[in-house]
N, C-alpha and C. Protein backbone atom coordinates (compact mmCIF):
# COMPACT_ATOMS: atom_id res chain seq x y z
N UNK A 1 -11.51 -14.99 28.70
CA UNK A 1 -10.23 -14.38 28.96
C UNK A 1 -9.71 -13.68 27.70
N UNK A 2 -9.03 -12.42 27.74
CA UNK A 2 -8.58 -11.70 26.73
C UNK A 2 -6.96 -12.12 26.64
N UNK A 3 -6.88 -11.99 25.54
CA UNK A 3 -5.84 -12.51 24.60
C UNK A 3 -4.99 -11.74 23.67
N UNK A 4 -3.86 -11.21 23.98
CA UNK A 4 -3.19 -10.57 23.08
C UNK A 4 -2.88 -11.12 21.77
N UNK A 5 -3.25 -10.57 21.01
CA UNK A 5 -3.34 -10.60 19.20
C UNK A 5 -2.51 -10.02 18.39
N UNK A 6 -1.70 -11.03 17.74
CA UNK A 6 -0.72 -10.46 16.60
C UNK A 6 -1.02 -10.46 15.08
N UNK A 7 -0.15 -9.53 14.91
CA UNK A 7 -0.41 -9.32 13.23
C UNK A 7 -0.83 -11.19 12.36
N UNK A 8 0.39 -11.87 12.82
CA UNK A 8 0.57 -12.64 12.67
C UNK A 8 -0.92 -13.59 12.70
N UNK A 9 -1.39 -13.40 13.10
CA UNK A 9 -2.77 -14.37 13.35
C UNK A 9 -3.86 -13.48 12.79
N UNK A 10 -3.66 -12.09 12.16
CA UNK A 10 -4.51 -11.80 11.44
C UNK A 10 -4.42 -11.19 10.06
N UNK A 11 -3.23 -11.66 9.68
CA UNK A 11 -2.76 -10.30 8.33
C UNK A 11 -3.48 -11.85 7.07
N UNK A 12 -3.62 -12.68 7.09
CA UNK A 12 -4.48 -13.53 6.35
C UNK A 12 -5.57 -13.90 6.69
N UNK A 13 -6.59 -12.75 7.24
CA UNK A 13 -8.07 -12.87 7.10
C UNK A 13 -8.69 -12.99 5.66
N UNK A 14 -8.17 -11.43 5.22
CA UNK A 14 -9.36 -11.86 4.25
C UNK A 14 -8.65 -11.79 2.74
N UNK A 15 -7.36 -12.46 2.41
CA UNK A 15 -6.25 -12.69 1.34
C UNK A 15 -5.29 -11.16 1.36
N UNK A 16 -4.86 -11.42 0.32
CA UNK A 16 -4.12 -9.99 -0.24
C UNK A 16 -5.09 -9.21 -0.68
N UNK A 17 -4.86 -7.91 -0.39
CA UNK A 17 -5.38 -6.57 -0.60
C UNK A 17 -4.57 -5.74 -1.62
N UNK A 18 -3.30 -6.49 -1.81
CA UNK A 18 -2.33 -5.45 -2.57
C UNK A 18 -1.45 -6.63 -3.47
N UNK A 19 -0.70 -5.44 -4.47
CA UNK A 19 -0.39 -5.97 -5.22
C UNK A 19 1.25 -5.44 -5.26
N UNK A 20 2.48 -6.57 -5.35
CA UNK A 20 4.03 -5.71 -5.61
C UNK A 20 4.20 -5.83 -6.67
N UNK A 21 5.40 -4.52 -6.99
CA UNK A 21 5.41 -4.32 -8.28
C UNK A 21 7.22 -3.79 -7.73
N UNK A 22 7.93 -3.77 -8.93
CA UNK A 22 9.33 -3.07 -9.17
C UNK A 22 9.46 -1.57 -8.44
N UNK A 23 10.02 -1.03 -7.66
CA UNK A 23 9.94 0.31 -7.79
C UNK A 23 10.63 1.04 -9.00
N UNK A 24 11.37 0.20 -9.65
CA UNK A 24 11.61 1.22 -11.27
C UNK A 24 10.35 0.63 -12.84
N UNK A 25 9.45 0.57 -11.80
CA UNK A 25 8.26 0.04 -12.76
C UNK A 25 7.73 1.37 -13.24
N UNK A 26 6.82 2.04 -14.36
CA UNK A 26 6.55 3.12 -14.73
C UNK A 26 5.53 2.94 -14.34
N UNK A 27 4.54 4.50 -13.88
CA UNK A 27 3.63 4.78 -13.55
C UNK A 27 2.44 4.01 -14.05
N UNK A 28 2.45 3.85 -15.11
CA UNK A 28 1.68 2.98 -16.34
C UNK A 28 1.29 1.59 -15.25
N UNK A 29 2.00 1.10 -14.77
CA UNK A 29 1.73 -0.13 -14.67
C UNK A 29 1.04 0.04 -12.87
N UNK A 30 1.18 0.86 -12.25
CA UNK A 30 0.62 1.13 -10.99
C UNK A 30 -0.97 1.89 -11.47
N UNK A 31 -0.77 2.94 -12.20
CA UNK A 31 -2.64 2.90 -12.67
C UNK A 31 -2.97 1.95 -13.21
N UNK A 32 -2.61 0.87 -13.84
CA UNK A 32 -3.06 -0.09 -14.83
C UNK A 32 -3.54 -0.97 -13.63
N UNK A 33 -3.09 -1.39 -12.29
CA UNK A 33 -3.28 -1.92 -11.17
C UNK A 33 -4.62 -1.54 -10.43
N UNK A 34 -4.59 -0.13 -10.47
CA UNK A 34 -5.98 0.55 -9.72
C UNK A 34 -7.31 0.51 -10.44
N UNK A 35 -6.86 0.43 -11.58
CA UNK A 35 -8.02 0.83 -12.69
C UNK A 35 -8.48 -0.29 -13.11
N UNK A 36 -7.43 -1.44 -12.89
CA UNK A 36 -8.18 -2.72 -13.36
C UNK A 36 -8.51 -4.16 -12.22
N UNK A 37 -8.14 -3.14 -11.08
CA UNK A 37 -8.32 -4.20 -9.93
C UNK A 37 -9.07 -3.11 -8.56
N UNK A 38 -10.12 -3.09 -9.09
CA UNK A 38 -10.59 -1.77 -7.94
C UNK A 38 -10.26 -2.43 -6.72
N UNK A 39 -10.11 -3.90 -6.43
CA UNK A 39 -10.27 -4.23 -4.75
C UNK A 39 -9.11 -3.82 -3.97
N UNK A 40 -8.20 -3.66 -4.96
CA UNK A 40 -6.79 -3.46 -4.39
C UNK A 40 -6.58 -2.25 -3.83
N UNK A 41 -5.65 -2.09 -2.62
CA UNK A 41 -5.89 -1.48 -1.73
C UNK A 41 -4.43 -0.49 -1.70
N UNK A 42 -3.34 -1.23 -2.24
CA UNK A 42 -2.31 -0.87 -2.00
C UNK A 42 -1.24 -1.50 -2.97
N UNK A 43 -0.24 -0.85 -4.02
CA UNK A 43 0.68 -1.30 -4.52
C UNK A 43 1.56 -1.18 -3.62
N UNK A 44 2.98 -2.04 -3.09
CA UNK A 44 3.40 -2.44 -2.47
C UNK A 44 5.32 -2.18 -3.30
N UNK A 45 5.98 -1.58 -3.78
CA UNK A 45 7.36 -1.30 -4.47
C UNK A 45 8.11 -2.11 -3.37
N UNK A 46 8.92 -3.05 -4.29
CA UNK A 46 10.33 -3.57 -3.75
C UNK A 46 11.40 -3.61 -4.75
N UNK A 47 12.16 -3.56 -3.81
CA UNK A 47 13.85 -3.33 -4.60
C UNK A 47 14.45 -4.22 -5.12
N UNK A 48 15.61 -4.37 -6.05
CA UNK A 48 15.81 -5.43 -6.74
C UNK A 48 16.32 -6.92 -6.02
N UNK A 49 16.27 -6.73 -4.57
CA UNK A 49 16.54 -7.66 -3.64
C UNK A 49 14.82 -8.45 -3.18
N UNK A 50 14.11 -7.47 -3.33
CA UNK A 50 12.71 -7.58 -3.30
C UNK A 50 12.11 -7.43 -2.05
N UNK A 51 12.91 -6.64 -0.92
CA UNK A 51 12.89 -5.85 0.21
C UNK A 51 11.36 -4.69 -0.31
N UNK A 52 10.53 -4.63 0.92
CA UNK A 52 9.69 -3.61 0.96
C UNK A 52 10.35 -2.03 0.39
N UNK A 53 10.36 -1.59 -0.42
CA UNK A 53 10.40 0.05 -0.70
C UNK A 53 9.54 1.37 -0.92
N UNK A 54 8.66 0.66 -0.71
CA UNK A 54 7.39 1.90 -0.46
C UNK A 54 6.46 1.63 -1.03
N UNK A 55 5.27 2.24 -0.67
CA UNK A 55 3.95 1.85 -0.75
C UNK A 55 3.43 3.19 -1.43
N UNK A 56 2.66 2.99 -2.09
CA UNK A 56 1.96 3.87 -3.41
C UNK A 56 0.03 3.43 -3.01
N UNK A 57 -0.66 4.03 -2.37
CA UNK A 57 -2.13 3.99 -1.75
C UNK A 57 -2.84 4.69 -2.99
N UNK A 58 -4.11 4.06 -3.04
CA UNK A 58 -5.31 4.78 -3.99
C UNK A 58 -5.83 6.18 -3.95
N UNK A 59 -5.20 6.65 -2.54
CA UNK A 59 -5.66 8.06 -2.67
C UNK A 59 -3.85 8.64 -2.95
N UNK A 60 -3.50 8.04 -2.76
CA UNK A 60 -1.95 9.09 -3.50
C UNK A 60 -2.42 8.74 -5.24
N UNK A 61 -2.66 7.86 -5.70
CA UNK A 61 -2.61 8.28 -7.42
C UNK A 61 -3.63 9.27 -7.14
N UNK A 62 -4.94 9.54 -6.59
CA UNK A 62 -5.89 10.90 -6.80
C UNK A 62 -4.79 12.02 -6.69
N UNK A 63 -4.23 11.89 -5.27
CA UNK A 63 -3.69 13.29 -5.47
C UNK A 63 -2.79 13.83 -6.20
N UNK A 64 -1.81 12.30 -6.88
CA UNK A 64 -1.02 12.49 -7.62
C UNK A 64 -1.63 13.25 -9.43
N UNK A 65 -2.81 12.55 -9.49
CA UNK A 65 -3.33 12.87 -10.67
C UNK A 65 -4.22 14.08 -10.44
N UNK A 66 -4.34 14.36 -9.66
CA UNK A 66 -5.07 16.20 -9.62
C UNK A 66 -3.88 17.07 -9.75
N UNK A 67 -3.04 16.42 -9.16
CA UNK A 67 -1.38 17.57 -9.11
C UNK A 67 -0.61 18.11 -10.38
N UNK A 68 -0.36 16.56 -10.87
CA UNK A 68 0.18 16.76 -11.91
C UNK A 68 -0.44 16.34 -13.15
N UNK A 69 -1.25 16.02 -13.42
CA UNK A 69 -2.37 15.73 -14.57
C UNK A 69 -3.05 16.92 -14.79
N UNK A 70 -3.78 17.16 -14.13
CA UNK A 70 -5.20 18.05 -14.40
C UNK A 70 -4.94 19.20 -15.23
N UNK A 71 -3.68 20.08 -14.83
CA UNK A 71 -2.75 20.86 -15.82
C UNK A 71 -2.51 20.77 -16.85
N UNK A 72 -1.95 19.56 -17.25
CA UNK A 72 -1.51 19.21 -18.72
C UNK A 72 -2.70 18.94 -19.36
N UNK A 73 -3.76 18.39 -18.98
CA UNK A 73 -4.79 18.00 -19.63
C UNK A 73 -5.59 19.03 -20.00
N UNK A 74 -5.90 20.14 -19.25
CA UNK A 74 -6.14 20.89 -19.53
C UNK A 74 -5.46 22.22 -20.41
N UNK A 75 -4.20 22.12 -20.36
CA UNK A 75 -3.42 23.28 -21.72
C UNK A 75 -3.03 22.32 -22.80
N UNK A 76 -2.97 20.82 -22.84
CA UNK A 76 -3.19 20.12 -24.09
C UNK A 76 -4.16 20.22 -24.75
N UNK A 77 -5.76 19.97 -24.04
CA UNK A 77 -6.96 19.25 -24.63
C UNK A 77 -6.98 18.25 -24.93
N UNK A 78 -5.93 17.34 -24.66
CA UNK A 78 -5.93 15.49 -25.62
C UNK A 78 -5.53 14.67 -24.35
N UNK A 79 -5.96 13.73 -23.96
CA UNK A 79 -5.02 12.72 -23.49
C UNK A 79 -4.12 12.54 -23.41
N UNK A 80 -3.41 12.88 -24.62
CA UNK A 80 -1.78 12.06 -24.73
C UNK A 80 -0.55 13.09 -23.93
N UNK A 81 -1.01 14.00 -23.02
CA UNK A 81 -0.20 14.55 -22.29
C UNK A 81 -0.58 13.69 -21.11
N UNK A 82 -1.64 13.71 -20.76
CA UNK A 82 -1.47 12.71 -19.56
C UNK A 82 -1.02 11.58 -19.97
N UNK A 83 -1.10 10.89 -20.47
CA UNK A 83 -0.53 9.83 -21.29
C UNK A 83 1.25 10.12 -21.34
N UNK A 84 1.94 10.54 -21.93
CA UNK A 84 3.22 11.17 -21.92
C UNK A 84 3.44 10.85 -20.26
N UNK A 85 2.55 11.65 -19.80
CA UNK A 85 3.51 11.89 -18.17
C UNK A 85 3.61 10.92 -17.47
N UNK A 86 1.96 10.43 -17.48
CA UNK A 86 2.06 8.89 -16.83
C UNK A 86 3.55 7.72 -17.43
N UNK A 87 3.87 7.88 -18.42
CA UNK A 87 4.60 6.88 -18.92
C UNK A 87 6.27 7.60 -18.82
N UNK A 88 6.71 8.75 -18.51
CA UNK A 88 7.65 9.19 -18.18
C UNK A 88 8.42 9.05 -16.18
N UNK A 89 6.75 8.99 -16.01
CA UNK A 89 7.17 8.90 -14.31
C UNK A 89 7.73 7.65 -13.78
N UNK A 90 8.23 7.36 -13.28
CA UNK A 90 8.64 5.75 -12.70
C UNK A 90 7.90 5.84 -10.94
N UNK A 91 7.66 4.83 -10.55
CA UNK A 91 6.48 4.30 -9.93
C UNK A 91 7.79 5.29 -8.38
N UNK A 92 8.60 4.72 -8.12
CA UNK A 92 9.00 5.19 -6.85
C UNK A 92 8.91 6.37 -6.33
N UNK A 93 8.63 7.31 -7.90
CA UNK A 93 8.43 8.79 -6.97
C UNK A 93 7.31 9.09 -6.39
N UNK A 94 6.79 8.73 -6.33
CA UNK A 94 5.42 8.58 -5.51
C UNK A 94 5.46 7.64 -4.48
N UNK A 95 5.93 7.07 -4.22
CA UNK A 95 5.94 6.07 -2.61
C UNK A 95 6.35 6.94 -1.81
N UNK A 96 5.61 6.42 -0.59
CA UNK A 96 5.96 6.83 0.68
C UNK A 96 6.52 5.41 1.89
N UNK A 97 7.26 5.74 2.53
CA UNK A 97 7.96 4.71 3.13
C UNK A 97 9.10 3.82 3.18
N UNK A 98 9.10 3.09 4.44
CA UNK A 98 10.21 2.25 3.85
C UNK A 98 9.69 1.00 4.89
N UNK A 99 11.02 0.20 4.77
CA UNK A 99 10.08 -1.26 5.48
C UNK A 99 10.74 -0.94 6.76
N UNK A 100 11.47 0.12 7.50
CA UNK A 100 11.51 0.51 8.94
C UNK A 100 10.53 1.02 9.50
N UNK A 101 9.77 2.07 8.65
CA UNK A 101 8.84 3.06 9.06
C UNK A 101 7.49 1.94 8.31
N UNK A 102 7.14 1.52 7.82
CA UNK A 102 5.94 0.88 7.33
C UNK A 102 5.66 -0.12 7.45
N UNK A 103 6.67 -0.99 7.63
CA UNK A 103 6.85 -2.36 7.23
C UNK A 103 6.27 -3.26 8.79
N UNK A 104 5.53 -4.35 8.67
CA UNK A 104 4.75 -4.83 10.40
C UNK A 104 5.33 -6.03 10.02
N UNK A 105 5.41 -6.75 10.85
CA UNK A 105 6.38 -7.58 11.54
C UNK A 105 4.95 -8.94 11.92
N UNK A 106 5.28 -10.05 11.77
CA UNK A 106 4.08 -11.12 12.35
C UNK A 106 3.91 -10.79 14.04
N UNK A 107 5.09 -10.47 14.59
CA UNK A 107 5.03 -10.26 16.19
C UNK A 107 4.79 -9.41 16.86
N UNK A 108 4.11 -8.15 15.64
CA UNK A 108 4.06 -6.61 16.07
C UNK A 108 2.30 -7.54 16.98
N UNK A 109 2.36 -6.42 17.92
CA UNK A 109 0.18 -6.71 17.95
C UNK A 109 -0.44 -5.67 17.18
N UNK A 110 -1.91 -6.04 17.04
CA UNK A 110 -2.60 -5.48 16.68
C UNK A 110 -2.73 -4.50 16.88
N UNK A 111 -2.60 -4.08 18.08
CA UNK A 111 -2.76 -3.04 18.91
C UNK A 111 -1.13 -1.66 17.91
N UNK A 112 -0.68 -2.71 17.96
CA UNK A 112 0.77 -1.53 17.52
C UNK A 112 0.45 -0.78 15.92
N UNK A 113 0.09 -2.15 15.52
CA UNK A 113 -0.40 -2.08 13.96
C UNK A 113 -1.28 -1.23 13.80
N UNK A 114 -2.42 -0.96 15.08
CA UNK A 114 -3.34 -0.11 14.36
C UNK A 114 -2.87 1.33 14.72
N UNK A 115 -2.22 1.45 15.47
CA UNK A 115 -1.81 2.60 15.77
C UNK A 115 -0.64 3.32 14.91
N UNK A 116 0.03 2.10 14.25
CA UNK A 116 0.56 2.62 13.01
C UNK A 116 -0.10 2.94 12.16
N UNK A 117 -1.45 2.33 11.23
CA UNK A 117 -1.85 2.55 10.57
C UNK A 117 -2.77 4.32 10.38
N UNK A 118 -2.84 4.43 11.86
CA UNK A 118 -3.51 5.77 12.43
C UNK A 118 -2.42 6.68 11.60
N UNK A 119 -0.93 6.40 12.41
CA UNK A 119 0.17 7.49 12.43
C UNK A 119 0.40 7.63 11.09
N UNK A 120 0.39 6.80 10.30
CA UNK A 120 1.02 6.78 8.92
C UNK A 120 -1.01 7.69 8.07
N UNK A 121 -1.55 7.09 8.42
CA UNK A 121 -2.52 7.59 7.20
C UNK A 121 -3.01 6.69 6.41
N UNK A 122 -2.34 5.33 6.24
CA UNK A 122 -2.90 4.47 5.70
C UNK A 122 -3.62 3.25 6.15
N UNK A 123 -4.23 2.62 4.75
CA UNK A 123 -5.81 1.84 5.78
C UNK A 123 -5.03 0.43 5.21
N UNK A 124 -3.69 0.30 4.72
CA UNK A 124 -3.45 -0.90 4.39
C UNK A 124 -2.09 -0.84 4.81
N UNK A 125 -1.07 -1.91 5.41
CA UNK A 125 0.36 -1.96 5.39
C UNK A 125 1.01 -2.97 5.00
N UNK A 126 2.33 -2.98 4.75
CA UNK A 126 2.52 -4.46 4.22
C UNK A 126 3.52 -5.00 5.19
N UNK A 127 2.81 -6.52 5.75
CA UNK A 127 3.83 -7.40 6.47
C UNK A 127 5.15 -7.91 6.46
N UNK A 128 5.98 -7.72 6.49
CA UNK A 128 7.38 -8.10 6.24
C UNK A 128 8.13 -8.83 7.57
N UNK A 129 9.25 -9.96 6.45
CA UNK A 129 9.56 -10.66 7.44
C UNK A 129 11.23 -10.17 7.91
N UNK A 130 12.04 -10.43 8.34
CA UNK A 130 12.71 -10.13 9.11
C UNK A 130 14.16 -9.39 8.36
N UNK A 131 14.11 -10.01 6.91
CA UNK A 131 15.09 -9.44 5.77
C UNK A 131 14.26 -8.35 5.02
N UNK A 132 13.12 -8.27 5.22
CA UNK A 132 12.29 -6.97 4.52
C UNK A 132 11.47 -7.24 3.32
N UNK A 133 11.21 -8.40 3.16
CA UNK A 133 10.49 -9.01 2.53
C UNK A 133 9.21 -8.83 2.17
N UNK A 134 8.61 -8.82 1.49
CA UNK A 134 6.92 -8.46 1.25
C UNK A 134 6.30 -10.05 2.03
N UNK A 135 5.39 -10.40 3.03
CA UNK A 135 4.79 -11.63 2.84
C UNK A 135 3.58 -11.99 2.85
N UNK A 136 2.82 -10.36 2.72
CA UNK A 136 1.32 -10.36 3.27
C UNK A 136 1.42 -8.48 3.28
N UNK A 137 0.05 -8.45 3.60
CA UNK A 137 -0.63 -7.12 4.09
C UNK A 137 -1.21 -7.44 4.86
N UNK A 138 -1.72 -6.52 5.90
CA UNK A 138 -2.67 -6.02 6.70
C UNK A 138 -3.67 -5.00 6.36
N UNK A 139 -4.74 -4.98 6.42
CA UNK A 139 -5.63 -3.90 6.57
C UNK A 139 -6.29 -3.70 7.78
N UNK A 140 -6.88 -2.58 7.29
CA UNK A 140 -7.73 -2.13 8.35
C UNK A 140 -9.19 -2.76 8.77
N UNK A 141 -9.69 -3.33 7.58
CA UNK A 141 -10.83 -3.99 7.65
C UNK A 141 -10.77 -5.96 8.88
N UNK A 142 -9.53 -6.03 8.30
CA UNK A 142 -9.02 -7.21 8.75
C UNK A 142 -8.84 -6.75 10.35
N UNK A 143 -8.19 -5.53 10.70
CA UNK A 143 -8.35 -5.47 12.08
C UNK A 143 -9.73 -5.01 12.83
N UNK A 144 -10.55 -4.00 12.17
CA UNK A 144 -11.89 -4.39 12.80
C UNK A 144 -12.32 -5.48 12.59
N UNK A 145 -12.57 -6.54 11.91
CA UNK A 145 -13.00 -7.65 11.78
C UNK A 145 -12.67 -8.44 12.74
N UNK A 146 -11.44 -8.83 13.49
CA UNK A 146 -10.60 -8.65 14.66
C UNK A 146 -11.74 -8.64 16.24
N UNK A 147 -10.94 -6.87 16.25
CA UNK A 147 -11.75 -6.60 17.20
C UNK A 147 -12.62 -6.95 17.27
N UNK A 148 -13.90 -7.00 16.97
CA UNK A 148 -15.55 -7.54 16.89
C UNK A 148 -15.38 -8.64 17.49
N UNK A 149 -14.34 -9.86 18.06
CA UNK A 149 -14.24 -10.95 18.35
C UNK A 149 -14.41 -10.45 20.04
N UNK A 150 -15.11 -11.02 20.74
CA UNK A 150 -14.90 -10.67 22.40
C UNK A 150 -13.45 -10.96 22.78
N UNK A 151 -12.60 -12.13 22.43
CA UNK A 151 -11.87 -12.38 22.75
C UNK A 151 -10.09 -11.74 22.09
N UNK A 152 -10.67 -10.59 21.96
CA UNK A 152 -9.64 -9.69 21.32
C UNK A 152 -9.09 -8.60 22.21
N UNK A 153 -7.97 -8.69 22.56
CA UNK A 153 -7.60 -7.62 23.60
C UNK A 153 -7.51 -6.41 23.74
């Protein structure tokens, strides 16, 4: 018999995927995250209440760093312009989201979740509980892993 499946029974398959950080944290410390934790999937920004505030993905620093890097680095010649910029930016301008539009719920299903994850673009989201809380992620791997079960609806 098939069985409807919630976030909730799968957003701790396979641990955290992501990591929170301040959203007035400097850029510095969100590459320092990617570069020294390749598994991580997703920095996760919350507010000084510690409410979800947006999510910062591994392919936004690429595009962020082709955008605004590649320029300076190239009419400097040195590092220390990318360097400079990275450490001038603060982490929130680059998030996308909020914990209305991003944020999954233990009672969402799977089914909703993945279809968010479709709509949004991203392969990771972060679980939040009912005050907006960070308490987990979801990925995408975690929901095929999922599905593959016969008994998955």
């Amino acid at each position: 018999m098939k069985t409807e499946v919630f976030v909730g029974d799968v957003f701790s398959l396979h641990g955290t995927s992501s990591v929170t950080l301040d959203q007035n944290e400097s850029m510095v410390n969100v590459v320092k995250v990617y570069a020294k934790e390749p598994q991580v999937k997703g920095v996760f920004l919350v507010d000084a209440d510690n409410r979800f505030a947006g999510l910062i993905s591994r392919l936004a620093i690429r595009k962020w760093a082709e955008f605004q890097l590649i320029g300076k680095w190239e009419a400097d010649g040195t590092c220390s312009a990318l360097n400079d910029t990275i450490k001038s930016t603060l982490a929130r301008t680059l998030a996308r989201g909020d914990r209305a539009s991003f944020g999954l719920k233990k009672t969402d299903t799977l089914r909703q979740a993945f279809q968010q994850m479709l709509r949004l673009d991203e392969d990771i989201l972060p679980v939040v509980d009912d005050g907006g809380n960070v308490i987990g992620d979801l990925s995408l791997s975690e929901i095929l892993v999922k599905t593959l079960d016969e008994d998955c609806a």
